[in-house]
N, C-alpha and C. Protein backbone atom coordinates (compact mmCIF):
# COMPACT_ATOMS: atom_id res chain seq x y z
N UNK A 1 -21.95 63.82 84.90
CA UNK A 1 -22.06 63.85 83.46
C UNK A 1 -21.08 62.86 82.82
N UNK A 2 -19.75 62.80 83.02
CA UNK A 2 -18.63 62.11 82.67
C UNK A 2 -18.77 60.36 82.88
N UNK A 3 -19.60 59.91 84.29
CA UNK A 3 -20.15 58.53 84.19
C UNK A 3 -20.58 58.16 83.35
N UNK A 4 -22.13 59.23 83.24
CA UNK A 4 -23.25 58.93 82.07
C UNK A 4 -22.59 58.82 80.60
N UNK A 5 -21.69 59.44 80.45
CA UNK A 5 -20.96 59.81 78.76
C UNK A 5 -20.17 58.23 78.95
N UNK A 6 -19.86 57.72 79.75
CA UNK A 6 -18.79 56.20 80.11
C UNK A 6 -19.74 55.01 79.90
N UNK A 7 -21.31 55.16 80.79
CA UNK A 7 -21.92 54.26 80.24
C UNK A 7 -22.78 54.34 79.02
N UNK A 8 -22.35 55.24 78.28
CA UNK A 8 -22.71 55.18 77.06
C UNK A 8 -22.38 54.64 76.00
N UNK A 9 -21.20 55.06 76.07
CA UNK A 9 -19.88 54.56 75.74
C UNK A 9 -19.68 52.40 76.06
N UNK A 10 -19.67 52.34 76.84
CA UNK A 10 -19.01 50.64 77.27
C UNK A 10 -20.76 50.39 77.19
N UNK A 11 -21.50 50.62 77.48
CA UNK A 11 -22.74 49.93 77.94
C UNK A 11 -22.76 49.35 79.58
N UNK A 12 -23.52 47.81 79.07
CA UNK A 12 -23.43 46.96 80.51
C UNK A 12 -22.30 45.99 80.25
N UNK A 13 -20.68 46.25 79.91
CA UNK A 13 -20.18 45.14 79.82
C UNK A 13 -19.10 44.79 80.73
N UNK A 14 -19.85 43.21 81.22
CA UNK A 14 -19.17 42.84 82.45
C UNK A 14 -17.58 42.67 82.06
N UNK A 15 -16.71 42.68 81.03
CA UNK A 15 -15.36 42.58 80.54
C UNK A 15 -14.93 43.35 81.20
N UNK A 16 -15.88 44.47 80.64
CA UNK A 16 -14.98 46.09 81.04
C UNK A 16 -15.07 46.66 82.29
N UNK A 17 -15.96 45.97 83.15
CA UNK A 17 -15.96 46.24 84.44
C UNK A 17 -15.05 45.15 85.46
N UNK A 18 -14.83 44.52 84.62
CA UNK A 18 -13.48 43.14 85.63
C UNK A 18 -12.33 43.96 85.30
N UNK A 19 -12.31 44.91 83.91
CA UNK A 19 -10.65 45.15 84.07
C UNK A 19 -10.58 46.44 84.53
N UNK A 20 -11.53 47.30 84.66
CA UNK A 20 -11.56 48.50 85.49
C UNK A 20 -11.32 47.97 87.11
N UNK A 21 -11.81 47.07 87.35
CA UNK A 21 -11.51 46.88 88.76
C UNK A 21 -10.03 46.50 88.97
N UNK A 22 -9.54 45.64 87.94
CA UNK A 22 -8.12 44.68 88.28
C UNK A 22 -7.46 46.01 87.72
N UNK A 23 -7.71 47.07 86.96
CA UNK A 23 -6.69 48.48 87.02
C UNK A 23 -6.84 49.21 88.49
N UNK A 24 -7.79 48.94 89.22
CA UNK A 24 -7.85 50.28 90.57
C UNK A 24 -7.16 49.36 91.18
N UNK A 25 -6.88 47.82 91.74
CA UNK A 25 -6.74 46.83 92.42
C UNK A 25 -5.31 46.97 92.08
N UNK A 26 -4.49 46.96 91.02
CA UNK A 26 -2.66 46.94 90.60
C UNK A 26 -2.51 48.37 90.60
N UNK A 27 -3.33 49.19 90.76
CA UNK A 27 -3.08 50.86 90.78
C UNK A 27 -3.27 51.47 92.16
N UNK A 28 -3.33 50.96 93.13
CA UNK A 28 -3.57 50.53 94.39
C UNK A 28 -2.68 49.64 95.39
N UNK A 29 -2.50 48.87 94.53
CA UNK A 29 -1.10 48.01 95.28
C UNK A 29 0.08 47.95 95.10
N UNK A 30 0.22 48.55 93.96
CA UNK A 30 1.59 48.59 93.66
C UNK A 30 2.13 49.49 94.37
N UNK A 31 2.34 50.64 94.94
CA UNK A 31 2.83 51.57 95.56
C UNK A 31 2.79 51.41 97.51
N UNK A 32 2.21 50.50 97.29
CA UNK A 32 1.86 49.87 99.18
C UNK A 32 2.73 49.08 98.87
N UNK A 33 2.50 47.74 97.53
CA UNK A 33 3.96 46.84 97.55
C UNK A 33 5.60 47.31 97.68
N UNK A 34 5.61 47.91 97.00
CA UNK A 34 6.74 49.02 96.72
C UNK A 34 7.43 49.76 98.11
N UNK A 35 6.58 50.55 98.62
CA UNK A 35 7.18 51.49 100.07
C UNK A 35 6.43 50.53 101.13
N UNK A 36 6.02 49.31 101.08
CA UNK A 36 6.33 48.18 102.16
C UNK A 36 7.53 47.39 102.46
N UNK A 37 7.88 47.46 100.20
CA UNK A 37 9.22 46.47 100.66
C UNK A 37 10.72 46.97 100.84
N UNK A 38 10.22 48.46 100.45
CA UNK A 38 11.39 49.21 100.89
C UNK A 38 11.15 49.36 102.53
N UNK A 39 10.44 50.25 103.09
CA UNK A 39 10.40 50.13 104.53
C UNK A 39 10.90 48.63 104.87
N UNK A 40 10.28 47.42 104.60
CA UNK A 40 11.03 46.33 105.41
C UNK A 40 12.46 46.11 105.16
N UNK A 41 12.85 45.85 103.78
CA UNK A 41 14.51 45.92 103.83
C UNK A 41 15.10 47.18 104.94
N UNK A 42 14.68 48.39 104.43
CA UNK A 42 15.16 49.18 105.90
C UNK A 42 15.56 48.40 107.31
N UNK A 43 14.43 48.32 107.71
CA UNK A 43 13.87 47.87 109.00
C UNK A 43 14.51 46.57 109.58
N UNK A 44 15.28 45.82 107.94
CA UNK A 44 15.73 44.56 108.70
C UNK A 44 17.02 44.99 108.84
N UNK A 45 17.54 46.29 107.59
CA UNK A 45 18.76 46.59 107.82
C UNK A 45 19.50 47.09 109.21
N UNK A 46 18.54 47.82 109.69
CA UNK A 46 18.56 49.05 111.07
C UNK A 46 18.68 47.70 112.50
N UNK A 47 18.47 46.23 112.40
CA UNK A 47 18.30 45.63 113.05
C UNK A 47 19.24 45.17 113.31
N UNK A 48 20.03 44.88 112.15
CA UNK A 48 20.82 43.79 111.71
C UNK A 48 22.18 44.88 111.93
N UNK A 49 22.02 46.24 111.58
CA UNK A 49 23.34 47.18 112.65
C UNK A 49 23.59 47.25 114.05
N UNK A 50 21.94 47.47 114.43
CA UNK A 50 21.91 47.54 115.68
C UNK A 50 22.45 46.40 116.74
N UNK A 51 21.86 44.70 116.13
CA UNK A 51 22.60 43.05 116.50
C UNK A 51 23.98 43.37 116.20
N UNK A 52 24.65 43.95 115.29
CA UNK A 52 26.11 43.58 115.41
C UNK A 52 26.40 44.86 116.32
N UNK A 53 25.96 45.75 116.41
CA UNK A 53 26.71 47.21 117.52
C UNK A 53 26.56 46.51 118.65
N UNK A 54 25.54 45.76 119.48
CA UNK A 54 25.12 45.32 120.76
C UNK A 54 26.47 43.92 120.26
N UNK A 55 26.65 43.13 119.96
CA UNK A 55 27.35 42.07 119.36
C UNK A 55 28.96 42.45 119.63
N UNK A 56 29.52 43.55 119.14
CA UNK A 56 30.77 44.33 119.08
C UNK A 56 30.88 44.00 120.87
N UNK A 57 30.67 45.19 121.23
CA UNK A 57 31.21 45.08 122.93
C UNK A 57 31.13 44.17 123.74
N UNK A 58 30.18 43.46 123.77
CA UNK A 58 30.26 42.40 124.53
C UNK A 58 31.22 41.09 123.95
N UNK A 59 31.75 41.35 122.83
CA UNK A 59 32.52 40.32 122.62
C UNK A 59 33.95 40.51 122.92
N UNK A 60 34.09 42.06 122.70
CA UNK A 60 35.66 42.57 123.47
C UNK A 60 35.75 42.69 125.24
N UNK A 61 34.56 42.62 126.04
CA UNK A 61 34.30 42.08 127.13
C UNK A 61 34.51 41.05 127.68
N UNK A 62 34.42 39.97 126.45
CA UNK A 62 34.03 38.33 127.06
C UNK A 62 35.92 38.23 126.59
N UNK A 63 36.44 38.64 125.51
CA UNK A 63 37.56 38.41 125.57
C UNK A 63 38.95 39.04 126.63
N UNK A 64 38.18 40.23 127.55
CA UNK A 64 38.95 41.05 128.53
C UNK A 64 39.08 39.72 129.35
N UNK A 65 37.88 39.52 129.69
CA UNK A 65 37.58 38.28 131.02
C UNK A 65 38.51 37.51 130.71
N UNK A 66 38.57 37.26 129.60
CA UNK A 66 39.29 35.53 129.66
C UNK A 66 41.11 35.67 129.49
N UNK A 67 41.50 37.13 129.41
CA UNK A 67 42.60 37.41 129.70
C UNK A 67 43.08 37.48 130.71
């Protein structure tokens, strides 16, 4: 019922059907953009602890040796 009352309403107009789409299309991506670019900052953070923890010991190692 609620379609039929919509195309009653707008008719056939191709305007209003480009910006209904570009609203589901930014209403849709924005929240994938968002908790993608948070997950990746994470993900580079967790890396970039993990390179300096592996980084740490072996460098107080390489300096035992050379004592």
């Amino acid at each position: 019922m609620i379609p039929v009352l919509l195309l009653l309403l707008h008719g056939d107009d191709a305007a209003m059907e480009l910006s209904y789409f570009w609203a589901a299309v930014l209403l849709a991506l924005t929240p994938v953009l968002i908790l993608g670019g948070i997950g990746i900052w994470l993900a580079r953070k967790m890396w970039k602890e993990r390179r300096e923890a592996n980084a740490e010991p072996n460098a107080e190692r390489g300096m035992r040796n050379a004592e």
